[in-house]
C-alpha atoms as a PDB file:
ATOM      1  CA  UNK A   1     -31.145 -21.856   4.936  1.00  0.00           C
ATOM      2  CA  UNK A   2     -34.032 -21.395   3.730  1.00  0.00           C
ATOM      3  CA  UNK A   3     -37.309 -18.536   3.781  1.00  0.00           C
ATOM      4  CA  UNK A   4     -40.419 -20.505   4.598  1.00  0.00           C
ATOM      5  CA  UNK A   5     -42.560 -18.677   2.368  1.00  0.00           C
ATOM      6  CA  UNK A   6     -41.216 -16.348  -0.017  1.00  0.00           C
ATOM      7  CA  UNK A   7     -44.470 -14.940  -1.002  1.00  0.00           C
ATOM      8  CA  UNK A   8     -45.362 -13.364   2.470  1.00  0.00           C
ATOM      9  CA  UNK A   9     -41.847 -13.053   3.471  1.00  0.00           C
ATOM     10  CA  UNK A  10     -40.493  -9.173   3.482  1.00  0.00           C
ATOM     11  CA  UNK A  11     -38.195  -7.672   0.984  1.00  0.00           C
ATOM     12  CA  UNK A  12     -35.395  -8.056   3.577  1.00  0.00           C
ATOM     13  CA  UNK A  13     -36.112 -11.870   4.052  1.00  0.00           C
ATOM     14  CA  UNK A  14     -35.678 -12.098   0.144  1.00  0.00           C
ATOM     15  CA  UNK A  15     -32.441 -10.333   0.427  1.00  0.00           C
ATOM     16  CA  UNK A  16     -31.281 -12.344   3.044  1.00  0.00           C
ATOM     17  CA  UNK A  17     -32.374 -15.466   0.927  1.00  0.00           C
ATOM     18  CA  UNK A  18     -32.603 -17.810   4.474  1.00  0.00           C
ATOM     19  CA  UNK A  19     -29.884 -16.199   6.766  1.00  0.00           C
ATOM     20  CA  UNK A  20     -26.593 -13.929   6.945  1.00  0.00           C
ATOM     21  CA  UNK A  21     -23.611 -14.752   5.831  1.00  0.00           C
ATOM     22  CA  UNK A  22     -21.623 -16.098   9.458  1.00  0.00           C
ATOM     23  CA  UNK A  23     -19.259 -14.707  11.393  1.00  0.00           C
ATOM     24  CA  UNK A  24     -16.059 -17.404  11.372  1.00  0.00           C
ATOM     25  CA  UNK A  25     -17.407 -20.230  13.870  1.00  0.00           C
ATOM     26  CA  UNK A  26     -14.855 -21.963  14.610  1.00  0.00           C
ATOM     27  CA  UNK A  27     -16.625 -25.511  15.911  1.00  0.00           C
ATOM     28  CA  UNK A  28     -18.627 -25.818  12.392  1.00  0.00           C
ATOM     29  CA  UNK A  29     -17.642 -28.906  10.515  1.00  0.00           C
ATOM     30  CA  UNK A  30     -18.581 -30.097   7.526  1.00  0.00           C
ATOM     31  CA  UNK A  31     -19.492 -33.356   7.452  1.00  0.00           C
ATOM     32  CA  UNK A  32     -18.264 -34.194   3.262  1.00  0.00           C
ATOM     33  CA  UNK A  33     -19.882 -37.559   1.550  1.00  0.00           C
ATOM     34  CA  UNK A  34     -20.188 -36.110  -2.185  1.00  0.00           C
ATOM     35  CA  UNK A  35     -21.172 -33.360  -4.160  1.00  0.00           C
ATOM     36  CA  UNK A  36     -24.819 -34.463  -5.034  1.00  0.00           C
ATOM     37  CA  UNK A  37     -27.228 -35.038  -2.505  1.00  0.00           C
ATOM     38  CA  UNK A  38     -28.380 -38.321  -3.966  1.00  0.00           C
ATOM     39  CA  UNK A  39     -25.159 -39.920  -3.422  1.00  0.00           C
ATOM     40  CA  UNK A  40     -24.826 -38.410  -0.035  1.00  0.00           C
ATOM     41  CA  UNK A  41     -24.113 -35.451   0.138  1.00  0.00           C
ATOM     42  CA  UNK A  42     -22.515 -33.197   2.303  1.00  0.00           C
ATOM     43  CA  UNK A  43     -23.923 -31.583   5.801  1.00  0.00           C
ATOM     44  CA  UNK A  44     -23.193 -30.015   9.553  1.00  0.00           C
ATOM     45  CA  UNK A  45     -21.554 -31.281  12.453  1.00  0.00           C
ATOM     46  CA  UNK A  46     -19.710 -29.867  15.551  1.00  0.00           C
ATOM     47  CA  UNK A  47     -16.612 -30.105  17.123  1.00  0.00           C
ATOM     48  CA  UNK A  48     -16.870 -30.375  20.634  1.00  0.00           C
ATOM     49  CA  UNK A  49     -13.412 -31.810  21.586  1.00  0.00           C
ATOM     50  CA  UNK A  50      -9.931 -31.779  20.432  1.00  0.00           C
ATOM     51  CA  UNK A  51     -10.615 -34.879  18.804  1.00  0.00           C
ATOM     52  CA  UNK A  52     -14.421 -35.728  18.730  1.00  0.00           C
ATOM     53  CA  UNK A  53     -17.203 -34.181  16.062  1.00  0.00           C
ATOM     54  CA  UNK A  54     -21.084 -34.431  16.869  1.00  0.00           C
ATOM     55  CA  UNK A  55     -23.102 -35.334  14.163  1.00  0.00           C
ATOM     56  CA  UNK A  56     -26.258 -36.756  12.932  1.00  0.00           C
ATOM     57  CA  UNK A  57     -25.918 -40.490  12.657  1.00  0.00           C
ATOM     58  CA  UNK A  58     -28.178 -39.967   9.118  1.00  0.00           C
ATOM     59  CA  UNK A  59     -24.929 -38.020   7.927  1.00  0.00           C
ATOM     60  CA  UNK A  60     -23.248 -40.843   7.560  1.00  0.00           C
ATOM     61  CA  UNK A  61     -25.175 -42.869   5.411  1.00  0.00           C
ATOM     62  CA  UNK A  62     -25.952 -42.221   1.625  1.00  0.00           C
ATOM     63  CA  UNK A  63     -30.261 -43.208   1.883  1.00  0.00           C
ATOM     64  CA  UNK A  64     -30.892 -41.921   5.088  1.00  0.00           C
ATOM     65  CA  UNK A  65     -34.136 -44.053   5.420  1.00  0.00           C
ATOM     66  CA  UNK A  66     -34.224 -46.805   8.210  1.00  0.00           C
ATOM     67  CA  UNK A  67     -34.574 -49.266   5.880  1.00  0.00           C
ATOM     68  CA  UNK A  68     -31.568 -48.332   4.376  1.00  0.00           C
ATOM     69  CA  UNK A  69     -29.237 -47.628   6.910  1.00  0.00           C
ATOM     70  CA  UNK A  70     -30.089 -50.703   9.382  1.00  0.00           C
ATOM     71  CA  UNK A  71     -28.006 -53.409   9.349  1.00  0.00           C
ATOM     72  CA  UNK A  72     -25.105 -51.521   7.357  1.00  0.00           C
ATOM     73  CA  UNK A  73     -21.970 -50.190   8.076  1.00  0.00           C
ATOM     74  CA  UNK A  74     -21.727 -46.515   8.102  1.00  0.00           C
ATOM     75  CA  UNK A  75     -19.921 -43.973   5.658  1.00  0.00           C
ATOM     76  CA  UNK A  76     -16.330 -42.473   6.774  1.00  0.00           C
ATOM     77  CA  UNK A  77     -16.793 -39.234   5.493  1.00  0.00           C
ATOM     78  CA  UNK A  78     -14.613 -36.480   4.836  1.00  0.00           C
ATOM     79  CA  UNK A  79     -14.460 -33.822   7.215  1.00  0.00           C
ATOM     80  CA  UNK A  80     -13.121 -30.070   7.121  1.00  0.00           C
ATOM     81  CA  UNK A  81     -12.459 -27.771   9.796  1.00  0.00           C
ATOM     82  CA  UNK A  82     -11.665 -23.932   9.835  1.00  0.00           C
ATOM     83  CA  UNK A  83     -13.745 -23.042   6.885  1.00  0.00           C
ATOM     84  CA  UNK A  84     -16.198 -20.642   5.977  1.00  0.00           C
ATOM     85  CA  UNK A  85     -16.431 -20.619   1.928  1.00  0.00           C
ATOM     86  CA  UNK A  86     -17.584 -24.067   0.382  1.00  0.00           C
ATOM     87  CA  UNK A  87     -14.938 -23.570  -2.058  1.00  0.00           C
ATOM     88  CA  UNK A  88     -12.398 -23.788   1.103  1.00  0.00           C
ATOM     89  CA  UNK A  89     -13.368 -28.011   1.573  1.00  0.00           C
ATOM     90  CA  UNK A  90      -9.906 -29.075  -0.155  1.00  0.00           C
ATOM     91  CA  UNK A  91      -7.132 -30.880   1.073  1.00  0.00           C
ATOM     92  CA  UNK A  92      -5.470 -28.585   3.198  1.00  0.00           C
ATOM     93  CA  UNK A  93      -8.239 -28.126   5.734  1.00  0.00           C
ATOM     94  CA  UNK A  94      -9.525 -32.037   5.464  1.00  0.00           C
ATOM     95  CA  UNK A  95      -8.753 -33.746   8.866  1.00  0.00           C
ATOM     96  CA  UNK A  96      -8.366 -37.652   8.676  1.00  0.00           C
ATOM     97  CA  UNK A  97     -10.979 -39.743  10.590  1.00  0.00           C
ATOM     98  CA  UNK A  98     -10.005 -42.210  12.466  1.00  0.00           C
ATOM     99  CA  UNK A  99     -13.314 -43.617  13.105  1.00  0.00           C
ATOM    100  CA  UNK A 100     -17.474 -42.956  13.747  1.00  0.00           C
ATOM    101  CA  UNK A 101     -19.705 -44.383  16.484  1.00  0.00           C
ATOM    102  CA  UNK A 102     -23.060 -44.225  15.836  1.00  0.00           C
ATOM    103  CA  UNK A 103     -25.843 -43.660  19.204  1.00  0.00           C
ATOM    104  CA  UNK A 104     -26.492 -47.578  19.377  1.00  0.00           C
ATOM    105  CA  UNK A 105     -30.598 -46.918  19.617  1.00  0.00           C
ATOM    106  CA  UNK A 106     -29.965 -45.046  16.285  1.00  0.00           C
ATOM    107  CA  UNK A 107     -33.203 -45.420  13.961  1.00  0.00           C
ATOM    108  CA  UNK A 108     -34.296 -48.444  15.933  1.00  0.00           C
ATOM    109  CA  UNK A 109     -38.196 -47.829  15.553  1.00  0.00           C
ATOM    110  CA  UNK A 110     -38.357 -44.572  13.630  1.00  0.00           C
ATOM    111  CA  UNK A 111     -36.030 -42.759  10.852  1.00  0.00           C
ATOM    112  CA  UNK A 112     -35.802 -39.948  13.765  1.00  0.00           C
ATOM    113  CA  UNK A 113     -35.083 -41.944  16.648  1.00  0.00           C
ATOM    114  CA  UNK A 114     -31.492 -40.862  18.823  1.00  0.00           C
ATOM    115  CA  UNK A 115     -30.558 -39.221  15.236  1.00  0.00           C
ATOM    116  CA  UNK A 116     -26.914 -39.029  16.609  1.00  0.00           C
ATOM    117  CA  UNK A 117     -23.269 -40.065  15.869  1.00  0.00           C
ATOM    118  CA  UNK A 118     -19.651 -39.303  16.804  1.00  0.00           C
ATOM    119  CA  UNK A 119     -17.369 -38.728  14.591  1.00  0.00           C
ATOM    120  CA  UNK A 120     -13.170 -39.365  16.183  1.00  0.00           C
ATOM    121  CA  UNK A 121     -10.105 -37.604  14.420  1.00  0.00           C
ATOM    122  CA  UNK A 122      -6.841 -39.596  13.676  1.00  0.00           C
ATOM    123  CA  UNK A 123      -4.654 -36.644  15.880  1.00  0.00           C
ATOM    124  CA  UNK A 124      -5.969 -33.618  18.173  1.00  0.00           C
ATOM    125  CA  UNK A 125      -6.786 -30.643  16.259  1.00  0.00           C
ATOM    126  CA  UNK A 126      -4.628 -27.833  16.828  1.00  0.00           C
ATOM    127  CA  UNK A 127      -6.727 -25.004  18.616  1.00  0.00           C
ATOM    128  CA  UNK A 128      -6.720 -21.328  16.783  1.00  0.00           C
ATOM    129  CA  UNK A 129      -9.239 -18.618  16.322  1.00  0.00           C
ATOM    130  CA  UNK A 130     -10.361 -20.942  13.212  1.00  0.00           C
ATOM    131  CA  UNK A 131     -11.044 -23.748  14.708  1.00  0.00           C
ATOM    132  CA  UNK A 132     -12.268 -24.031  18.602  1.00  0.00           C
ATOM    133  CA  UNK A 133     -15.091 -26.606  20.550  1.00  0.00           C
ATOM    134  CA  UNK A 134     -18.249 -25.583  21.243  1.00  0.00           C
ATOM    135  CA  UNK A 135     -18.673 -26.257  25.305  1.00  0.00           C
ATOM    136  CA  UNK A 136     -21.764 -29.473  25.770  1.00  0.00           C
ATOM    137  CA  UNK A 137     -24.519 -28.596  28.369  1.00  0.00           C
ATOM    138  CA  UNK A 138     -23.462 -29.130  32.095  1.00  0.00           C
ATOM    139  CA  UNK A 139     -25.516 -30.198  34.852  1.00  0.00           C
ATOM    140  CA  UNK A 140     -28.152 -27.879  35.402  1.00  0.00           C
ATOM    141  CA  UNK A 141     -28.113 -25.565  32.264  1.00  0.00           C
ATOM    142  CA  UNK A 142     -31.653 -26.111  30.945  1.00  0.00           C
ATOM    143  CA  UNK A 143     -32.851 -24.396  27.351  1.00  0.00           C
ATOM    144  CA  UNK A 144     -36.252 -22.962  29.580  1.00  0.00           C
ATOM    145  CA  UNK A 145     -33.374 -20.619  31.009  1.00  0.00           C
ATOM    146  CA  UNK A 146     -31.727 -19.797  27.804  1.00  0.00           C
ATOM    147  CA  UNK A 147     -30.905 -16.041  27.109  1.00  0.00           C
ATOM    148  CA  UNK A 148     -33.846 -14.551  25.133  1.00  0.00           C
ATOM    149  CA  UNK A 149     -35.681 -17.625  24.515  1.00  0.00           C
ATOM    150  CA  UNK A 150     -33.411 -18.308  20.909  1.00  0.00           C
ATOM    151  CA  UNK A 151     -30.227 -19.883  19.797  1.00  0.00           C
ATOM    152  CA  UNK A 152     -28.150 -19.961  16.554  1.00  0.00           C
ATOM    153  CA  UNK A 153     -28.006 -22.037  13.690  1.00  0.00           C
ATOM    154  CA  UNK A 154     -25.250 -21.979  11.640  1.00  0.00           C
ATOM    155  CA  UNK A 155     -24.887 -24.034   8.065  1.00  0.00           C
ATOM    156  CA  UNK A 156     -24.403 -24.264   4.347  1.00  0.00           C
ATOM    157  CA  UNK A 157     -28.079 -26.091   3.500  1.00  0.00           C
ATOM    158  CA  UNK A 158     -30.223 -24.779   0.744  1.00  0.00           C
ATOM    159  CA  UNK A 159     -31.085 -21.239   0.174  1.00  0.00           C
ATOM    160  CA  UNK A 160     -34.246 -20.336  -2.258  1.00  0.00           C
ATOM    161  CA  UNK A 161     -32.375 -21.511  -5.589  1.00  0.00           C
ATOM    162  CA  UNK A 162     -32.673 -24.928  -4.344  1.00  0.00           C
ATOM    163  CA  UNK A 163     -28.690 -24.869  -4.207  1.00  0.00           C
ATOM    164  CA  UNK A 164     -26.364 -25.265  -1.444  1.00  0.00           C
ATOM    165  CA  UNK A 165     -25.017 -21.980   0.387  1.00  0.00           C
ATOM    166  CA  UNK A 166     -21.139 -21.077  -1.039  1.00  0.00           C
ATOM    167  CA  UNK A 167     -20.440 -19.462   2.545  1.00  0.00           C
ATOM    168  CA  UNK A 168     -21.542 -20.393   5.882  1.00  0.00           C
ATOM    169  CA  UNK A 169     -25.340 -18.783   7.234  1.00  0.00           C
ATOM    170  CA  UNK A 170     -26.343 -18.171  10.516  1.00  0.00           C
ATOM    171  CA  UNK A 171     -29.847 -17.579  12.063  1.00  0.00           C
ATOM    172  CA  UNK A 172     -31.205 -16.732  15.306  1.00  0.00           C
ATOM    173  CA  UNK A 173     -34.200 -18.770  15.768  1.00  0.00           C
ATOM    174  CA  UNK A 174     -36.390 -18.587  18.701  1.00  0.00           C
ATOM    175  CA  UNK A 175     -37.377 -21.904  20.526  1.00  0.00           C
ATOM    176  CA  UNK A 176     -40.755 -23.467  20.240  1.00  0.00           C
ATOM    177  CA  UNK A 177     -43.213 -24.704  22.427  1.00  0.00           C
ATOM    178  CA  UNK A 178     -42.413 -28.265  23.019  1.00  0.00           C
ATOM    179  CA  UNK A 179     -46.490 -29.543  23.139  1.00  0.00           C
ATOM    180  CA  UNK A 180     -47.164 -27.363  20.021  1.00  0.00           C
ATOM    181  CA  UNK A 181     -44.379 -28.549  18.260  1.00  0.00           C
ATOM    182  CA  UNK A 182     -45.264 -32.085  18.876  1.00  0.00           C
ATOM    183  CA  UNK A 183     -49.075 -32.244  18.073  1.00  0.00           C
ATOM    184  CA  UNK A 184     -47.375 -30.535  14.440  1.00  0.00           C
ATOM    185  CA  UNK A 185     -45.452 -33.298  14.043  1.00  0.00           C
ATOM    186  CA  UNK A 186     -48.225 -36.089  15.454  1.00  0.00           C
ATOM    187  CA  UNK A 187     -50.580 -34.804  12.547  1.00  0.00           C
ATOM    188  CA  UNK A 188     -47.689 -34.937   9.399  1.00  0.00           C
ATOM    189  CA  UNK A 189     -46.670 -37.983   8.215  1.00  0.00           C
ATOM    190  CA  UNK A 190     -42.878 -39.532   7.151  1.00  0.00           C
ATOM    191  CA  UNK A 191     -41.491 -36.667  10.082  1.00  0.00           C
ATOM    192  CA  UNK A 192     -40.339 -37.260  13.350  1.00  0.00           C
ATOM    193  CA  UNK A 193     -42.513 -38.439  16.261  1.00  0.00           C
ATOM    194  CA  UNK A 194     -41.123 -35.899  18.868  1.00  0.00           C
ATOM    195  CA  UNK A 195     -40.466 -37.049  22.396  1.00  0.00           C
ATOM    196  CA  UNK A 196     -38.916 -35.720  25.462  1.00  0.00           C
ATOM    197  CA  UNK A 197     -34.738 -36.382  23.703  1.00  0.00           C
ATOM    198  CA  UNK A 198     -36.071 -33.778  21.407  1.00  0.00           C
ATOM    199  CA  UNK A 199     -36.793 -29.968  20.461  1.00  0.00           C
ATOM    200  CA  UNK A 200     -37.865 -27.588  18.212  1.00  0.00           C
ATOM    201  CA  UNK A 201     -36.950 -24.357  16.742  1.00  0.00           C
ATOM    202  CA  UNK A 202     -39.395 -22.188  14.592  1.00  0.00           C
ATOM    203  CA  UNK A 203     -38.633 -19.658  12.033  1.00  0.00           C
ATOM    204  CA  UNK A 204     -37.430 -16.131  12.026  1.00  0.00           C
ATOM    205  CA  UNK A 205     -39.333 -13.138  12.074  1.00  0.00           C
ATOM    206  CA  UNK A 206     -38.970 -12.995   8.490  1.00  0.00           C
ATOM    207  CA  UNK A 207     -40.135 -16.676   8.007  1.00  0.00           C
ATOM    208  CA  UNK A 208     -36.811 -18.245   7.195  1.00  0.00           C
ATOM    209  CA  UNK A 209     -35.391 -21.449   8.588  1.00  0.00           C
ATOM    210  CA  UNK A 210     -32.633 -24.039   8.205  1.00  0.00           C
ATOM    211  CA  UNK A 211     -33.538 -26.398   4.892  1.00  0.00           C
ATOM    212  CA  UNK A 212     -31.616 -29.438   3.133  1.00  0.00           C
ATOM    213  CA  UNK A 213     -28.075 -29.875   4.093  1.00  0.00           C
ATOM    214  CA  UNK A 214     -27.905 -28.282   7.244  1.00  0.00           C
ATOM    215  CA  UNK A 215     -28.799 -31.394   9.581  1.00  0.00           C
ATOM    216  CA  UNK A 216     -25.558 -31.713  11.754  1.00  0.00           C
ATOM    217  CA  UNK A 217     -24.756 -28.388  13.037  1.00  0.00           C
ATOM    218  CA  UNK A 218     -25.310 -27.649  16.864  1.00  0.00           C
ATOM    219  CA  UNK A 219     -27.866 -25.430  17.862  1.00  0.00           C
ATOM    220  CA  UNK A 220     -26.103 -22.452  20.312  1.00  0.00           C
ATOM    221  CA  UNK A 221     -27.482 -20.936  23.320  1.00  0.00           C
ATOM    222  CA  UNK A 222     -26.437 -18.757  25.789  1.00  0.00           C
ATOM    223  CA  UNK A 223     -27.174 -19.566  29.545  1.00  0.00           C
ATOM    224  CA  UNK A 224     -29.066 -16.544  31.241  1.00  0.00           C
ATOM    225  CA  UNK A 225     -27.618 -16.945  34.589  1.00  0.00           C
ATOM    226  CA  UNK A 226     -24.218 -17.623  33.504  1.00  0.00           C
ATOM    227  CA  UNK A 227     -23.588 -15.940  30.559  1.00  0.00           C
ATOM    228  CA  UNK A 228     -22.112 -19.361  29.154  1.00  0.00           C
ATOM    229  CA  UNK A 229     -22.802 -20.349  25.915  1.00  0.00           C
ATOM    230  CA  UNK A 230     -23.164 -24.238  24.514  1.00  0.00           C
ATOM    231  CA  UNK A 231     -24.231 -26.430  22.297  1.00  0.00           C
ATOM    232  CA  UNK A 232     -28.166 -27.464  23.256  1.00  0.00           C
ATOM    233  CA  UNK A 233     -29.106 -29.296  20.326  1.00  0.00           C
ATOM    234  CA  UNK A 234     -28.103 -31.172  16.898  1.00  0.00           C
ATOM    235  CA  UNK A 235     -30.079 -29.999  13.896  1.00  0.00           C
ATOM    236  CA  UNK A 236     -31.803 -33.813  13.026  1.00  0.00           C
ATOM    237  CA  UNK A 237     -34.918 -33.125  11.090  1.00  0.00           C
ATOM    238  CA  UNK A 238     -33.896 -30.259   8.001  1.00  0.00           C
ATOM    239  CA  UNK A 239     -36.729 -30.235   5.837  1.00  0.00           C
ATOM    240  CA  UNK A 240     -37.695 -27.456   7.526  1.00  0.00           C
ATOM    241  CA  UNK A 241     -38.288 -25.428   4.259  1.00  0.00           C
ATOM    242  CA  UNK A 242     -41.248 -27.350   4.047  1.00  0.00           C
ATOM    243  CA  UNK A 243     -42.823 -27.176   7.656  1.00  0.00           C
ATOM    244  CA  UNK A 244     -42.286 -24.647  10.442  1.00  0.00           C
ATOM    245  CA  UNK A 245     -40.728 -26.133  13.406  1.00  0.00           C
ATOM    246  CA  UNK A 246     -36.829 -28.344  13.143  1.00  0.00           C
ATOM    247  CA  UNK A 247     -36.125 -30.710  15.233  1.00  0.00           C
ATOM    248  CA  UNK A 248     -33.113 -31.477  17.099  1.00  0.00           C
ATOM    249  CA  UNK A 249     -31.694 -33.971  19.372  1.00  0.00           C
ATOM    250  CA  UNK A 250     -31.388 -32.635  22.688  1.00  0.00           C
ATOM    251  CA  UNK A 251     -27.797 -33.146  23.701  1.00  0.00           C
ATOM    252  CA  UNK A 252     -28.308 -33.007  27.555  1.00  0.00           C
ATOM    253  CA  UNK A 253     -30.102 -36.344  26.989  1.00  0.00           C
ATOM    254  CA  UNK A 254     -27.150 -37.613  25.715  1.00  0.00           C
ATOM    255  CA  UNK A 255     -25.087 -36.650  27.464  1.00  0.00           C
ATOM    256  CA  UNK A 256     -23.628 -40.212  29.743  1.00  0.00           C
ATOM    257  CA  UNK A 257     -23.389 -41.667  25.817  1.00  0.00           C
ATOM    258  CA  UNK A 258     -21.570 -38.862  24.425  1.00  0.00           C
ATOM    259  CA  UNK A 259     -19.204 -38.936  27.599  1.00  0.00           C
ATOM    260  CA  UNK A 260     -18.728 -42.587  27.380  1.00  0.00           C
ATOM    261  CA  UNK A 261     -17.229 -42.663  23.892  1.00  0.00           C
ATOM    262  CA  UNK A 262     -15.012 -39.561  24.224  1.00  0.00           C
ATOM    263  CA  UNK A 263     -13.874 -39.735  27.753  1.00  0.00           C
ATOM    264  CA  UNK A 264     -11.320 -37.763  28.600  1.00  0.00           C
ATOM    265  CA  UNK A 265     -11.094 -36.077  25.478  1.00  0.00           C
ATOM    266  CA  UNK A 266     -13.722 -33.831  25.803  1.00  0.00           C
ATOM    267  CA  UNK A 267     -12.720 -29.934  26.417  1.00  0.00           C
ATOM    268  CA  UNK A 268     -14.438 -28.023  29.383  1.00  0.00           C
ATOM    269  CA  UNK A 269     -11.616 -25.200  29.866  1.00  0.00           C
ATOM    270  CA  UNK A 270     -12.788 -21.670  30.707  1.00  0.00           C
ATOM    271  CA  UNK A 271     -10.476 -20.233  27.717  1.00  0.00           C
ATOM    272  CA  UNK A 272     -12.421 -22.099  26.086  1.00  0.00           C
ATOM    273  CA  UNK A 273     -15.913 -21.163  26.544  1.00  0.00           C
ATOM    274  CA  UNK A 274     -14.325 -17.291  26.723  1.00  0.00           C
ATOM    275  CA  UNK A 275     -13.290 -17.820  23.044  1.00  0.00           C
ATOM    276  CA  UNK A 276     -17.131 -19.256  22.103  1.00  0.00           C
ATOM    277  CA  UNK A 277     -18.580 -17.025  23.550  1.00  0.00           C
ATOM    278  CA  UNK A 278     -16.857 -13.402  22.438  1.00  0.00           C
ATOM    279  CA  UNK A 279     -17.635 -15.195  18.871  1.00  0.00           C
ATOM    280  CA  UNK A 280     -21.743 -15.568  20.109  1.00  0.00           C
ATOM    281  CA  UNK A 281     -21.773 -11.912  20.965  1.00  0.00           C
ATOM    282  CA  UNK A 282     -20.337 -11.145  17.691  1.00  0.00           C
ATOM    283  CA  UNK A 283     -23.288 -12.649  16.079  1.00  0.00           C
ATOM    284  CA  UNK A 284     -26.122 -10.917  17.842  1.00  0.00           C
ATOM    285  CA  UNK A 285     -25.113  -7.263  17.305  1.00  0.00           C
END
């Protein structure tokens, strides 16, 4: 994570070097290819069953270009739960994979397009304090009633060396105006062409934003009504160092895929949105 511009940004923003260190959130996964980014690299997802992770589907490839992912199989990548410290992705927390399922209109007209992919375990996950799912949108929750107007970020993407994070960051980013955000994007080239299965995020007050290597991880919200929190959107678009606004896949879109492939697997227990959520409130003191 990542301060847009470290020449206007404040003294505290250059402290902060992109985002706090996290609070333990126990649906981040990371999504493990290898070490250097050119041979894949590793990134965000989220667990959001006992079973299922929700990715990008450009995580799983090693060139994330269209031209280089259609037509080929997919990466099996490593994945680790219950971590906070980079240095914790050995052995003991790796969970096998049994298999990944990639949105079938992935990348079909656009390196951008349905950006998404599922990501099955060989066994259920045990449930802990370390590692919980993050509730999915239900019918009705929409981000223009989100608490505040933000969400949070969390991931271990660049900082302002131009190196990965060693521990898990967190921002609060406030949502962006969905028009403004897409005339941006209409006017850049090689970026995403945003439609209506997407949104943005822009950058904190002190300029910073997510960056390389934190594509993957859900975007959090908090319903105002309810008080429930869930997973609105996958980070898709990271080179958000660069520009102002990321762009995510908007997982209430998704939703009849995403149900589809995990059936009954998913988790939609009360304890569990009581354990999310006493973690959210954590994060915004």
């Amino acid at each position: 994570m990542w301060p847009c511009d470290s020449l206007i940004a404040s003294p505290l923003s250059r402290r902060m070097i992109g985002g706090t260190l996290a609070p333990h959130v126990p649906w981040q996964v990371m999504v493990y290819i290898a070490d250097k980014s050119l041979d894949g690299g590793s990134a965000g997802g989220a667990l959001i069953s006992d079973r299922w992770i929700l990715t990008t589907g450009r995580n799983l490839f090693v060139r994330k270009s269209r031209q280089e992912t259609q037509g080929k199989d997919p990466v099996i990548p490593k994945v680790y739960l219950g971590i906070h410290g980079r240095i914790q992705a050995v052995a003991s927390n790796e969970v096998a994979v049994e298999k990944v399922v990639l949105h079938p209109g992935f990348q079909n007209s656009s390196d951008w397009e349905n950006d998404l992919a599922l990501i099955q375990l060989k066994k259920p996950v045990l449930m802990s304090d370390k590692v919980t799912p993050i509730p999915l949108p239900e019918r009705g929750q929409d981000l223009a009633d989100t608490l505040g107007g933000t969400g949070v970020i969390t991931g271990w993407g660049w900082g302002a060396t131009f190196t990965l994070a060693t521990s898990l960051k967190h921002l609060v980013v406030p949502l962006a105006n969905h028009a403004e955000c897409k005339a941006q994007y209409n006017l850049t080239e090689r970026t995403p062409v945003v439609d209506d299965h997407m949104f943005c995020t822009g950058p904190t007050k002190y300029e910073e934003n997510v960056c390389f290597g934190d594509a993957g991880g859900a975007l959090v919200v908090t319903d105002a009504a309810t008080g429930d929190i869930y997973a609105a959107g996958i980070l898709s678009f990271d080179k958000s160092c660069q520009v102002s606004n990321p762009v995510y896949m908007k997982i209430s879109s998704y939703l009849p895929w995403i149900h589809s492939v995990i059936r009954g697997d998913t988790e939609k227990s009360s304890a569990l949105r009581s354990v999310a959520m006493s973690k959210m409130y954590l994060w915004q003191q």
